[in-house]
Protein backbone atom coordinates (compact mmCIF):
# COMPACT_ATOMS: atom_id res chain seq x y z
CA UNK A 1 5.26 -33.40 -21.64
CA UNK A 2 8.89 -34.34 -21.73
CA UNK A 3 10.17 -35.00 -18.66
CA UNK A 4 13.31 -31.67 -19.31
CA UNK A 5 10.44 -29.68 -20.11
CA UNK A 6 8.52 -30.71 -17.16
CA UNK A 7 11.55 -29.98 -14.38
CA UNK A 8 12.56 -26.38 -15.99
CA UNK A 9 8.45 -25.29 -15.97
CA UNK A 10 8.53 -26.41 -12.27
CA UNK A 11 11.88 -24.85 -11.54
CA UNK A 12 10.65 -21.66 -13.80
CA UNK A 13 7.20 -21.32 -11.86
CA UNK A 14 8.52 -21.86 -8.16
CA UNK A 15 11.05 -19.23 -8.50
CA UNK A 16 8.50 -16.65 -10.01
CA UNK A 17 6.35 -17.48 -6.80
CA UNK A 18 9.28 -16.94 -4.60
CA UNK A 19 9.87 -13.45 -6.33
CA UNK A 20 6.18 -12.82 -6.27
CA UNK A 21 6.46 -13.71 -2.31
CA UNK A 22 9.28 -11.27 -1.74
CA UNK A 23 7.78 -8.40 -3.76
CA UNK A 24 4.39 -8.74 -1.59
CA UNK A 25 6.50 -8.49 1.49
CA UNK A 26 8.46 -4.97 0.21
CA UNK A 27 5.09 -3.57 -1.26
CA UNK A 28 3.98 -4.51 2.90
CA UNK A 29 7.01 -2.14 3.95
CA UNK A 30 6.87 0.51 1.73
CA UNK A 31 3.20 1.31 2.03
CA UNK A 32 3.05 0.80 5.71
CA UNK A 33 5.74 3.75 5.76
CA UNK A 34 4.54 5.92 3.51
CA UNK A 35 1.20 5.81 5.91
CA UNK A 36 3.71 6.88 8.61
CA UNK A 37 4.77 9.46 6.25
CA UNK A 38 1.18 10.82 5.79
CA UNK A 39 0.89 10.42 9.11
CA UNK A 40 3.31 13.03 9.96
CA UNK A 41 1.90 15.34 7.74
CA UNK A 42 -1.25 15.46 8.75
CA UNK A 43 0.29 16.51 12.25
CA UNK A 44 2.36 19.28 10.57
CA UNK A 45 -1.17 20.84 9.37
CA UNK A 46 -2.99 20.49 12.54
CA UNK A 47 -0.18 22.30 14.40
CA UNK A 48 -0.13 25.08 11.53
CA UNK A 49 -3.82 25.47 11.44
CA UNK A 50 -4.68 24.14 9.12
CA UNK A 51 -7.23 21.46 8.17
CA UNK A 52 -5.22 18.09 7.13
CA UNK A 53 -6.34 15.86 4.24
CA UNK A 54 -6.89 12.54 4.86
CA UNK A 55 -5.45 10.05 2.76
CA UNK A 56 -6.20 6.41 2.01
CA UNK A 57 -3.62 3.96 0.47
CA UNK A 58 -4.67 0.77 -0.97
CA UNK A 59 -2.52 -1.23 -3.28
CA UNK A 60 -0.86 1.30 -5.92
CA UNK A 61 -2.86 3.91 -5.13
CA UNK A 62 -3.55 7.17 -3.39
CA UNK A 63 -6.47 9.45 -2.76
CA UNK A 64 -7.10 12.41 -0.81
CA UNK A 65 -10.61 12.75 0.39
CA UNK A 66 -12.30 15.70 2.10
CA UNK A 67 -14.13 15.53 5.47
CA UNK A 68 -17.70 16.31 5.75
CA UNK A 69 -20.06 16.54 8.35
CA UNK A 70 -23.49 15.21 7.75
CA UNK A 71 -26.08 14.09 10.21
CA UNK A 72 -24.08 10.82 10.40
CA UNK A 73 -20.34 11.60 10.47
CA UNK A 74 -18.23 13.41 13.10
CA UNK A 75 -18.89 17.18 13.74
C-alpha cells in the first residue's frame, strides 16, 4: 500500500473511532435519563392508583412487561 494511502486510512479510521467513542458516551446519557424519566412515571401511577408498568431499556430499545406473581416471584 502506498505510503498516502496508508496515512489517510489511518487518519480516516482513528477519527471514526473517536466519533464512535463520543457517540457511546451520549447513547450512556441519554438512556440513563430516559430511565430517570420512566422512573418518574412509574411514581405518578403508584400515587394515582394505579399499577405502573415496568420498563426495561437496553440499547435502542424499549419494552413494557407485565408483573406476575407465580410461586417464585414477588406477591
Amino acid at each position: 500500500m502506498p505510503p498516502a494511502v496508508s496515512e489517510w486510512s489511518n487518519l480516516v479510521l482513528r477519527w471514526i473511532h473517536v466519533l464512535a467513542g463520543i457517540f457511546w458516551i451520549g447513547q450512556t446519557y441519554y438512556f440513563t435519563k430516559l430511565e430517570g424519566r420512566m422512573a418518574l412515571d412509574e411514581e405518578a401511577a403508584r400515587a394515582a392508583g394505579r399499577t405502573p408498568q415496568v420498563w426495561m431499556v437496553q440499547a435502542a430499545c424499549c419494552w413494557t412487561t407485565a408483573c406476575r406473581t407465580s410461586a417464585w416471584g414477588p406477591e
